[in-house]
PDB file of N, CA and C in Angstrom:
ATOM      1  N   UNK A   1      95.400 115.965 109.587  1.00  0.00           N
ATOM      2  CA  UNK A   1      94.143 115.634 108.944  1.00  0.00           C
ATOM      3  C   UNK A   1      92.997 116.464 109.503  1.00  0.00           C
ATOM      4  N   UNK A   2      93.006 116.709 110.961  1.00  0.00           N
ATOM      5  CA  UNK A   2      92.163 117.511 111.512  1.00  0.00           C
ATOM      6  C   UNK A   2      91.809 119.052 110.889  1.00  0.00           C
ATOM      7  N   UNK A   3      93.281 119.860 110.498  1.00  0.00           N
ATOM      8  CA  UNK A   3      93.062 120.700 109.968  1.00  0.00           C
ATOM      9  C   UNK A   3      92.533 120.922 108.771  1.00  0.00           C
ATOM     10  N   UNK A   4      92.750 119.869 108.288  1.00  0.00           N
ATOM     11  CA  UNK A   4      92.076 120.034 106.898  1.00  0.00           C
ATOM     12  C   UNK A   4      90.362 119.554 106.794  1.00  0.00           C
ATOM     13  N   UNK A   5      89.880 119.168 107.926  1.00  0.00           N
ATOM     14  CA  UNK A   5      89.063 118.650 107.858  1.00  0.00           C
ATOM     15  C   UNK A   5      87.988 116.894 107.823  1.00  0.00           C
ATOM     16  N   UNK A   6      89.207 117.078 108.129  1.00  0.00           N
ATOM     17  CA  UNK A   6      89.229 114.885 108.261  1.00  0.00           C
ATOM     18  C   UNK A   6      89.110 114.665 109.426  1.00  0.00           C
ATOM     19  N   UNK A   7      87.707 114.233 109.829  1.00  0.00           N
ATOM     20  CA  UNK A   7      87.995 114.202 111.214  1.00  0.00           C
ATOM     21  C   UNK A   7      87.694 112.594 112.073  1.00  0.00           C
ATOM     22  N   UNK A   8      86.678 111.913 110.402  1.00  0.00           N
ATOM     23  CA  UNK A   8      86.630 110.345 110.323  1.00  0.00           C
ATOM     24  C   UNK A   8      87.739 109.381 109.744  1.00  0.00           C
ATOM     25  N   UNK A   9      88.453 108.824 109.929  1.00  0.00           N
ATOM     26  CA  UNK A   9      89.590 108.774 108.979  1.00  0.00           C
ATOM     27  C   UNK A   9      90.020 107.330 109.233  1.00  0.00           C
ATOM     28  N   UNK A  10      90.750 106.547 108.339  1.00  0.00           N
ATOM     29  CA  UNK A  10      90.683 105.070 108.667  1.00  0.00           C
ATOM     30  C   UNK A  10      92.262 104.986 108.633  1.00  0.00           C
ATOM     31  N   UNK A  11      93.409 104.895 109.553  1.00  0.00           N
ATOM     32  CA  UNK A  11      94.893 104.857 109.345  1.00  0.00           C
ATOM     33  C   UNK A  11      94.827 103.029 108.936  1.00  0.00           C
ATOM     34  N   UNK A  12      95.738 102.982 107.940  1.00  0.00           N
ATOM     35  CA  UNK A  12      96.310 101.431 107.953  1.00  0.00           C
ATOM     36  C   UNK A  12      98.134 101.359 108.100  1.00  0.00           C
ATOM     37  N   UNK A  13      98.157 100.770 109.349  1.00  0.00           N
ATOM     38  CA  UNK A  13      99.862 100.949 109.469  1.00  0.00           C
ATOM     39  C   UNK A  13     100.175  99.374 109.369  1.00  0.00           C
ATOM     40  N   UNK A  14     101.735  99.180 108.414  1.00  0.00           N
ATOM     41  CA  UNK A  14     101.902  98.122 108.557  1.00  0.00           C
ATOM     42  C   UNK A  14     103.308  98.255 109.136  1.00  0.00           C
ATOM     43  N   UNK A  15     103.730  97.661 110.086  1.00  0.00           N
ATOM     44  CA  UNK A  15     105.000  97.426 111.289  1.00  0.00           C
ATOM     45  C   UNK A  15     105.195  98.856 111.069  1.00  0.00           C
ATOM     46  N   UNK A  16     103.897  99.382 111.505  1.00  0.00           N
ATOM     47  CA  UNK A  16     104.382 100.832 112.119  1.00  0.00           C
ATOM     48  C   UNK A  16     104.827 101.802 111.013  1.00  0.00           C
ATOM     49  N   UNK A  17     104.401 101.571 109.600  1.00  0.00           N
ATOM     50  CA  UNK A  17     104.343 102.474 108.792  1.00  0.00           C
ATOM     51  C   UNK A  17     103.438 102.940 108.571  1.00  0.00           C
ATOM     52  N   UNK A  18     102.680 103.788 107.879  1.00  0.00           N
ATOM     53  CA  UNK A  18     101.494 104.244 107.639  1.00  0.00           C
ATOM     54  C   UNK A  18     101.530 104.049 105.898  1.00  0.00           C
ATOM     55  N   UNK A  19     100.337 103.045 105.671  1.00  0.00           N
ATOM     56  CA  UNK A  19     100.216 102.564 104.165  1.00  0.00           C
ATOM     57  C   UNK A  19      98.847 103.718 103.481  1.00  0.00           C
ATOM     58  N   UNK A  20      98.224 103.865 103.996  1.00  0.00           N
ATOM     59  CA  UNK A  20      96.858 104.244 103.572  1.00  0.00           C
ATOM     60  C   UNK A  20      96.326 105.207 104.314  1.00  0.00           C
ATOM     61  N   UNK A  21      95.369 106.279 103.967  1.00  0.00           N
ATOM     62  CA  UNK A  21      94.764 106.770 104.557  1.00  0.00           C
ATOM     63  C   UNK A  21      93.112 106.598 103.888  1.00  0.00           C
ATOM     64  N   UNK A  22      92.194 106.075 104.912  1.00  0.00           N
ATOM     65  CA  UNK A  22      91.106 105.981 104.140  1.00  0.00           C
ATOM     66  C   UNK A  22      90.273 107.248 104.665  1.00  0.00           C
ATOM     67  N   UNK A  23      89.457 107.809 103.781  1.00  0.00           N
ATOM     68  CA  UNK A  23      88.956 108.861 103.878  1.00  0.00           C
ATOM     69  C   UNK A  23      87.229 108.750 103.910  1.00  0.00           C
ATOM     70  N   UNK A  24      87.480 107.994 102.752  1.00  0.00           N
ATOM     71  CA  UNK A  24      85.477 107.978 102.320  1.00  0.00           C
ATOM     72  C   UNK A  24      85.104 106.591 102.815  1.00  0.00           C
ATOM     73  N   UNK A  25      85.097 105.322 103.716  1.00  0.00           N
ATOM     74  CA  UNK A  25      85.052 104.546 104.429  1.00  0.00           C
ATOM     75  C   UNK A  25      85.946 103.567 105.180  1.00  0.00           C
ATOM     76  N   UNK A  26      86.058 104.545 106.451  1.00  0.00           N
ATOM     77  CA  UNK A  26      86.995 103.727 107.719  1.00  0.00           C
ATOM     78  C   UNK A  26      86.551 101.871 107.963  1.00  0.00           C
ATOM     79  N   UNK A  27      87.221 101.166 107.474  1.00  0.00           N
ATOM     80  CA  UNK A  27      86.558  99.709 107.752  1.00  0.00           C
ATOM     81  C   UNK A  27      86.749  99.275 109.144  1.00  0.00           C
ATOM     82  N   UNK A  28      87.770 100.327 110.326  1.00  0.00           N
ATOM     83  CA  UNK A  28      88.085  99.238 111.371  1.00  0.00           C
ATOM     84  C   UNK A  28      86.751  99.189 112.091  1.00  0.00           C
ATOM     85  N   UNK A  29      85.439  99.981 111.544  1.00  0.00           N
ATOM     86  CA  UNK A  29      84.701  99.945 112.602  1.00  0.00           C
ATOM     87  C   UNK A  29      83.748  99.071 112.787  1.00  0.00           C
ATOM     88  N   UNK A  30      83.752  98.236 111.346  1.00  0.00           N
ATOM     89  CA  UNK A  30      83.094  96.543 111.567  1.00  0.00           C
ATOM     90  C   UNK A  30      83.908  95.784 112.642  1.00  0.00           C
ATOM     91  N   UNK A  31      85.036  95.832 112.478  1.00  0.00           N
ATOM     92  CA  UNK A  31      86.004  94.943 113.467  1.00  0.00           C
ATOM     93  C   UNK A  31      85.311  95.722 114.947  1.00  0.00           C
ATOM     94  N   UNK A  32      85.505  96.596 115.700  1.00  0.00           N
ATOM     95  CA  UNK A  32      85.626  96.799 116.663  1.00  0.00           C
ATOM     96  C   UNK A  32      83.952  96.773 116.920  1.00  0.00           C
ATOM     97  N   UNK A  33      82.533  96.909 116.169  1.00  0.00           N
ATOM     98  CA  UNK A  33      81.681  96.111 116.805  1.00  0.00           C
ATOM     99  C   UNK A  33      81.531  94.906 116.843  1.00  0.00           C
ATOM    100  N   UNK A  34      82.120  94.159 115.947  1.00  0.00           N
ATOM    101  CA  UNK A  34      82.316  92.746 116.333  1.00  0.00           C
ATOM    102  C   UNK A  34      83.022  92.446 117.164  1.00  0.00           C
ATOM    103  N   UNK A  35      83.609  92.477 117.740  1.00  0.00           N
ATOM    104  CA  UNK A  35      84.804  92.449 118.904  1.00  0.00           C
ATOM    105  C   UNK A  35      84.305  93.285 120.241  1.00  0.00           C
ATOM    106  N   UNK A  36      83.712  93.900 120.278  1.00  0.00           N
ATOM    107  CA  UNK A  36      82.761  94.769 121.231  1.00  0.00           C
ATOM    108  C   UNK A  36      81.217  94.585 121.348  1.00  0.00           C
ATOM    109  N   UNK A  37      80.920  93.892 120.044  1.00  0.00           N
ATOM    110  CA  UNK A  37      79.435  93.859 120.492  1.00  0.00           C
ATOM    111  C   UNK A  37      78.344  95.166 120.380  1.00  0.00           C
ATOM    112  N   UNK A  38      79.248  96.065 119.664  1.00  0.00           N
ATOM    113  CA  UNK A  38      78.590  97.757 119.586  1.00  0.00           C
ATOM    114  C   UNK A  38      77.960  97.940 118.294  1.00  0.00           C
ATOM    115  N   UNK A  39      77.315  98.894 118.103  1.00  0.00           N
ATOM    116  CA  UNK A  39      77.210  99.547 116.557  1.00  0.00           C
ATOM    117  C   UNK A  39      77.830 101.218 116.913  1.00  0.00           C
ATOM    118  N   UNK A  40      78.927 101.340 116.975  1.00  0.00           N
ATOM    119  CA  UNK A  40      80.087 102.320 116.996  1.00  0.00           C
ATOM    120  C   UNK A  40      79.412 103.441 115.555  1.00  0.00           C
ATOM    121  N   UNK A  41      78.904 102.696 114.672  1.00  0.00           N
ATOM    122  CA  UNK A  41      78.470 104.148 113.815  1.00  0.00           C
ATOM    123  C   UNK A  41      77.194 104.701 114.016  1.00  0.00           C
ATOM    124  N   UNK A  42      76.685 104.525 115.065  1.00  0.00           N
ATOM    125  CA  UNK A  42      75.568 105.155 115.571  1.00  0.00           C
ATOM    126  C   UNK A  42      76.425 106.532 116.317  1.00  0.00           C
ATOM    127  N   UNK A  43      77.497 105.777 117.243  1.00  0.00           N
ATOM    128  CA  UNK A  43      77.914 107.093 118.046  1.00  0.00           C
ATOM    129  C   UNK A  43      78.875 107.826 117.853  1.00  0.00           C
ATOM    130  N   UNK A  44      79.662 107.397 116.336  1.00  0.00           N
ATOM    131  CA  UNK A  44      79.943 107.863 115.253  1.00  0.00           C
ATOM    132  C   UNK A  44      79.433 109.239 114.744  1.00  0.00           C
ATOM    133  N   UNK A  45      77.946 108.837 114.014  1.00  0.00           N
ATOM    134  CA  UNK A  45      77.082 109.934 113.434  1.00  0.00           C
ATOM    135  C   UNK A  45      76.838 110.902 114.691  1.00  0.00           C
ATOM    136  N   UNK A  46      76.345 110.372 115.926  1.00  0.00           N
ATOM    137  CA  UNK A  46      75.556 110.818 116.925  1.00  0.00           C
ATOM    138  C   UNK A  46      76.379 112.588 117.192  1.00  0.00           C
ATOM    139  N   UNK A  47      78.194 111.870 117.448  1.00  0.00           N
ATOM    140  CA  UNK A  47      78.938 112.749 117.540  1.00  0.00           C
ATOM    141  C   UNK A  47      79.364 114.132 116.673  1.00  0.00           C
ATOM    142  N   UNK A  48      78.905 113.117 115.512  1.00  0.00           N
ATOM    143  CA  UNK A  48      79.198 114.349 114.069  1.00  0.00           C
ATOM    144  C   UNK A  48      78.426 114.942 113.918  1.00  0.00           C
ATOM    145  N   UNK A  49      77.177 115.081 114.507  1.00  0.00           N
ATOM    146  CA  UNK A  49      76.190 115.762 114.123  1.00  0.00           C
ATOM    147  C   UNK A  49      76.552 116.720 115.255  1.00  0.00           C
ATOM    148  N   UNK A  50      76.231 116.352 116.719  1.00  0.00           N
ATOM    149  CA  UNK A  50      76.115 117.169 117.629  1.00  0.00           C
ATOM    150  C   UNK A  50      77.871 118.027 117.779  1.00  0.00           C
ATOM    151  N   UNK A  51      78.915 117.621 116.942  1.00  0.00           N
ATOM    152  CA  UNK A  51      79.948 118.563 117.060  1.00  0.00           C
ATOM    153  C   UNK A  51      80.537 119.167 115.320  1.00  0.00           C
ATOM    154  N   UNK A  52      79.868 118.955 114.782  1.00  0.00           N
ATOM    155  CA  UNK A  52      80.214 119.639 113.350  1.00  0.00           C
ATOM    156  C   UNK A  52      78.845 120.075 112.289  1.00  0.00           C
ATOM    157  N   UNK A  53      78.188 120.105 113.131  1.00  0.00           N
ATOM    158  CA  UNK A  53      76.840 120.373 112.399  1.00  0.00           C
ATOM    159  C   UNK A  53      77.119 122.140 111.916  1.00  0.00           C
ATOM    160  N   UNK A  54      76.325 122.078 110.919  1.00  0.00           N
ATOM    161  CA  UNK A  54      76.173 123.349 109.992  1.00  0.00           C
ATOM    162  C   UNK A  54      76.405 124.495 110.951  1.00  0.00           C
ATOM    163  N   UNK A  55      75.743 124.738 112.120  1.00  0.00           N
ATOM    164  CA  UNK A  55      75.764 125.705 113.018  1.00  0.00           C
ATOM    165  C   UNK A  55      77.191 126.363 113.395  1.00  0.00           C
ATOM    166  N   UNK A  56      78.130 125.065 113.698  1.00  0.00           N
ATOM    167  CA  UNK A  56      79.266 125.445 114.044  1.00  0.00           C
ATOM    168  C   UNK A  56      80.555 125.399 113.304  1.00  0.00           C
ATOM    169  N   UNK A  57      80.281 124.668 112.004  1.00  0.00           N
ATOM    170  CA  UNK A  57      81.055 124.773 110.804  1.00  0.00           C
ATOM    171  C   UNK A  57      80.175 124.546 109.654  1.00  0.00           C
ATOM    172  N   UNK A  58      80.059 126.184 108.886  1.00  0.00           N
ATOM    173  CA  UNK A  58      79.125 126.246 107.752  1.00  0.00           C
ATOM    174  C   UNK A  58      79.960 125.657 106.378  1.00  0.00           C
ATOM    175  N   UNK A  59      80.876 125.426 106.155  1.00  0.00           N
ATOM    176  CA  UNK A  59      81.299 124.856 105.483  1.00  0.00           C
ATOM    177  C   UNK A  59      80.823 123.162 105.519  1.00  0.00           C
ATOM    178  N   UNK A  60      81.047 122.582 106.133  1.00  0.00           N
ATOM    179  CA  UNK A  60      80.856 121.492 106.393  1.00  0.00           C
ATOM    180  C   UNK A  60      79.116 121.009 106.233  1.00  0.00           C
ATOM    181  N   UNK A  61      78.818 120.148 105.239  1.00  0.00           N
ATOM    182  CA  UNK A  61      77.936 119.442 104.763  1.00  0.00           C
ATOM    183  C   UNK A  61      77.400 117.924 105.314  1.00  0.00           C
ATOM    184  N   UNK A  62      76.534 117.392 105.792  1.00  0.00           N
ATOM    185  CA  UNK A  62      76.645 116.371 106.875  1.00  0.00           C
ATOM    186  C   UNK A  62      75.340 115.844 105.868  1.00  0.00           C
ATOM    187  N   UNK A  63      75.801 114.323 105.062  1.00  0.00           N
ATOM    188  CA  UNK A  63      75.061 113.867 104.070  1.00  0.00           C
ATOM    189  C   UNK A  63      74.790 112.314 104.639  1.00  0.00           C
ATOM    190  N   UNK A  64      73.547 112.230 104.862  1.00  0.00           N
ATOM    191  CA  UNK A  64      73.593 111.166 105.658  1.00  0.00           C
ATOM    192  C   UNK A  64      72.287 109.695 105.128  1.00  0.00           C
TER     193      UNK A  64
END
């Protein structure tokens, strides 16, 4: 997925299969600030910006 450019990506495995790949919204990340107490898509974005921003992949469009 990396190579192609997926670098947010939501796996759903069931007993260890892989059912789904979500692409255009990962849901585990409500679960894990509720369960953590975080807002995880702050450091989410924070990351995507400061490692895929236009500068270092001009392809890549960051629509926010």
């Amino acid at each position: 997925l990396k190579k192609r450019g997926l670098i947010f990506v939501g796996l759903d495995l069931i007993d260890g299969f892989l059912t789904e790949i979500n692409v255009t919204s990962p849901a585990g990340i409500f679960d894990i600030n509720e369960l953590y107490g975080t807002a995880l898509e702050s450091k989410v974005v924070d990351w995507i910006e400061t490692h895929c921003g236009s500068d270092r992949h001009p392809k890549i469009k960051i629509i926010l």
